[in-house]
Protein backbone atom coordinates (compact mmCIF):
# COMPACT_ATOMS: atom_id res chain seq x y z
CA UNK A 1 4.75 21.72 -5.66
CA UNK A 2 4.16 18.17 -3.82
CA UNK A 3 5.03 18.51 -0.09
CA UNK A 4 3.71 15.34 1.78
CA UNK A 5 3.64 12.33 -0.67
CA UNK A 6 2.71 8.79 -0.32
CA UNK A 7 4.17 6.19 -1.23
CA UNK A 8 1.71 2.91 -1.29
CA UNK A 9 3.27 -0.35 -1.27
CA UNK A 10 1.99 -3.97 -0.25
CA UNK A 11 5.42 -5.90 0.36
CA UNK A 12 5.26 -6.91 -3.67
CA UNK A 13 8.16 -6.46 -5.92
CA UNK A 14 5.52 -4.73 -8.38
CA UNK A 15 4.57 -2.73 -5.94
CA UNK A 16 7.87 -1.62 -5.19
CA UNK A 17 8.55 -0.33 -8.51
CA UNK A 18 6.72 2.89 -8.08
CA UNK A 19 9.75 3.81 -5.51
CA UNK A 20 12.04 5.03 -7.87
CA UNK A 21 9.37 7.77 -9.10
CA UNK A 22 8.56 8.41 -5.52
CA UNK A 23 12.50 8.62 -4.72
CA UNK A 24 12.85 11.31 -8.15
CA UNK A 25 10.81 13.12 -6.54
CA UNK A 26 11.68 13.31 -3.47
CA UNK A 27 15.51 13.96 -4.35
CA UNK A 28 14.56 17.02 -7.05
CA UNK A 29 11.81 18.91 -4.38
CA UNK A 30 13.59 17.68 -0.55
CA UNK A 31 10.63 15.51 0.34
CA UNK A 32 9.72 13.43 2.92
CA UNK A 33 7.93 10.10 2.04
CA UNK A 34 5.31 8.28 4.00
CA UNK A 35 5.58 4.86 3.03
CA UNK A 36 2.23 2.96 4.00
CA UNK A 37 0.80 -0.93 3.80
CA UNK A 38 -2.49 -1.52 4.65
CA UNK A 39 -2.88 -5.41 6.47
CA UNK A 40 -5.97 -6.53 5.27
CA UNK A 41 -8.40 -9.31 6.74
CA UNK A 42 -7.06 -12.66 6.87
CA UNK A 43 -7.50 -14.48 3.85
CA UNK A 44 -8.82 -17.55 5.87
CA UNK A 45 -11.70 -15.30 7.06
CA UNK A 46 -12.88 -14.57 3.66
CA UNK A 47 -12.81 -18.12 2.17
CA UNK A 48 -14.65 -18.86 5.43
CA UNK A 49 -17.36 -16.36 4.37
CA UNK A 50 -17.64 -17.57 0.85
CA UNK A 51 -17.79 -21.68 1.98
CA UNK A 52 -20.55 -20.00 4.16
CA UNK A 53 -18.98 -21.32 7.61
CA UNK A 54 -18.40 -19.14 10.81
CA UNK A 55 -15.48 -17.01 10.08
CA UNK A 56 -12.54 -17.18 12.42
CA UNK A 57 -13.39 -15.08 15.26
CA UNK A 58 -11.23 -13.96 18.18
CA UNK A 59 -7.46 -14.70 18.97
CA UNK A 60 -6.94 -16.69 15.92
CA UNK A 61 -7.64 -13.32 13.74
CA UNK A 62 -5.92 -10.93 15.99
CA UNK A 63 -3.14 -12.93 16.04
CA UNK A 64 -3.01 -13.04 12.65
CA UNK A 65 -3.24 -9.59 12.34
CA UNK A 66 -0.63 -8.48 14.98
CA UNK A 67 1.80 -10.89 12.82
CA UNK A 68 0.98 -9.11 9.41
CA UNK A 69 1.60 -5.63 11.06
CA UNK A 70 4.86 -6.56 12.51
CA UNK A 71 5.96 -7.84 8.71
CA UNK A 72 4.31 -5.18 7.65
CA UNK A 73 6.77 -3.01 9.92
CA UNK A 74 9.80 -4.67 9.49
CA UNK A 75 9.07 -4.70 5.63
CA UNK A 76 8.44 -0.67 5.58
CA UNK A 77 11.42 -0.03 7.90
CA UNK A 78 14.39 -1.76 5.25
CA UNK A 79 12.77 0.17 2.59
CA UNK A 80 12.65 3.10 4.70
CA UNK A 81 16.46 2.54 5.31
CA UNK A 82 17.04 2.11 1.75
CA UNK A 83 15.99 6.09 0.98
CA UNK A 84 17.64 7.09 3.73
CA UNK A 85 20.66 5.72 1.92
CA UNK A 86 19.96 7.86 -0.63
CA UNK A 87 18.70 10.91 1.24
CA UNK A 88 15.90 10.65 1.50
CA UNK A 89 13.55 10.74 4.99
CA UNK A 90 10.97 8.31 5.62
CA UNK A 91 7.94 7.68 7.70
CA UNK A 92 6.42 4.44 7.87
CA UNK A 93 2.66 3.87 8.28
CA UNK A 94 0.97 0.28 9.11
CA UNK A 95 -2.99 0.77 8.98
CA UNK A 96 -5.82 -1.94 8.78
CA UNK A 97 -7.39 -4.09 9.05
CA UNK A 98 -9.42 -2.29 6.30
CA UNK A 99 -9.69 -2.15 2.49
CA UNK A 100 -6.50 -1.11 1.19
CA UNK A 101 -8.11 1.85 -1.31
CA UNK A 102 -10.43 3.03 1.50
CA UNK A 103 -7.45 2.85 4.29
CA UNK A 104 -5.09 5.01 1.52
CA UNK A 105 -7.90 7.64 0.47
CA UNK A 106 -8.83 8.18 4.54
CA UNK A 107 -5.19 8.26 5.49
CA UNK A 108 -4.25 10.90 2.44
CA UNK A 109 -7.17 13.15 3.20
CA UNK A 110 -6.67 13.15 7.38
CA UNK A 111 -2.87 13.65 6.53
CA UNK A 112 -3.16 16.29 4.20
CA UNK A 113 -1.52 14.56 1.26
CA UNK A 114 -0.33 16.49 -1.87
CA UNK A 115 0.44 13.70 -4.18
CA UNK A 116 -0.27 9.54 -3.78
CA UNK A 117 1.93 7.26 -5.80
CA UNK A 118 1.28 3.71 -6.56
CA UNK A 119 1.66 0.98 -9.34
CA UNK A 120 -1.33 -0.80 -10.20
CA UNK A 121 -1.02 -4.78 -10.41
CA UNK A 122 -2.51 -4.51 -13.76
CA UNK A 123 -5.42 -6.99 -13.58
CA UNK A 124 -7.73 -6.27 -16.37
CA UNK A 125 -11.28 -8.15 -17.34
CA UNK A 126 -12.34 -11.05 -14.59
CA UNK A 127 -8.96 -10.65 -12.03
CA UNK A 128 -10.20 -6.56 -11.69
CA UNK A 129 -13.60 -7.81 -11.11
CA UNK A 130 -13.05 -10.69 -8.77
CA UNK A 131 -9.99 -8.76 -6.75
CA UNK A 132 -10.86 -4.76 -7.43
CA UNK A 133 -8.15 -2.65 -8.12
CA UNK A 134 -7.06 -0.65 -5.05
CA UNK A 135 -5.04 2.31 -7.91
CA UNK A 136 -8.34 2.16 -9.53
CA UNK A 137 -10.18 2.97 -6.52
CA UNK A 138 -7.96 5.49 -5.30
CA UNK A 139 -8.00 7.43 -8.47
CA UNK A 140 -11.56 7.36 -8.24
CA UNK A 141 -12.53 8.46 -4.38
CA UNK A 142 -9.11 10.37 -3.65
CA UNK A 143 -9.54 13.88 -5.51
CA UNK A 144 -5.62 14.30 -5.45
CA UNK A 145 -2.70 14.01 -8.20
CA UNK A 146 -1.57 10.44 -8.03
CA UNK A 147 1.32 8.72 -9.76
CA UNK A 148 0.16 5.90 -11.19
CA UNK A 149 2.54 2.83 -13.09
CA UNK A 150 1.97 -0.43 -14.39
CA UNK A 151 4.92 -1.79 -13.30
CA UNK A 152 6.70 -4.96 -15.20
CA UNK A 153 6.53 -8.18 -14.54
CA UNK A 154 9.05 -9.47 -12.59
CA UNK A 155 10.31 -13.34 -11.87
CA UNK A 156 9.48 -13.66 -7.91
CA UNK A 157 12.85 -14.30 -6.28
């Protein structure tokens, strides 16, 4: 069946509910995840671009960067410990910065992924258009089974 899935997540607690599917899955055909979170650009340098100033440039991004991918890490490895609880191996994956659908199609086809699963954020009508939707995207440019959910709502803790 599925031999190499992955498991996309962006730190979210929507995000985060794809990982019981993933985790099914895993437990019924002895899988091992790859959990990846793709750091994107610094917000600051986009509303930068839009006000039409000079972007950021130079130590202030990196920085910025290197801090999101140590998060990014940290976040990854307690959910990574989590499965492990449960039996479940994990590899964690950091990429960026890029576009997160781009960075999860380009690291599923390199990797030889069977199966990509990932909850959408459910933004519909100006919110899709404005922000994209990275599930959307993948579905489109991937050419492999995904899981897809619309998670529910949750109250941020």
């Amino acid at each position: 069946m599925f031999e190499r899935i992955l498991v996309c997540l962006d730190g979210s607690e929507l995000a985060e509910q794809i990982l019981p599917y993933a985790t099914e899955q895993a437990l019924r055909f002895n899988n091992k995840l790859t959990l990846l979170q793709v750091v994107t650009m610094p917000s600051s340098v986009y509303t930068a671009s839009v006000a039409g100033e000079l972007p950021q440039t130079g130590d202030m991004v990196t920085k910025e960067i290197e801090r999101q991918e140590v998060e990014a890490r940290a976040y990854l490895g307690r959910v990574a410990q989590s499965l492990l609880k449960k039996g479940i191996e994990a590899e964690c994956v950091v990429r960026g910065p890029l576009q997160a659908g781009k960075a999860i199609v380009e690291y599923a086809q390199d990797n030889a992924i069977d199966l990509i699963c990932i909850a959408t954020h459910g933004r519909s009508g100006l919110g899709r258009v404005v922000f994209g939707s990275v599930a959307d995207s993948v579905l489109r440019k991937s050419g492999l089974p995904i899981l897809v959910i619309k998670p529910n709502e949750t109250e941020t803790k």
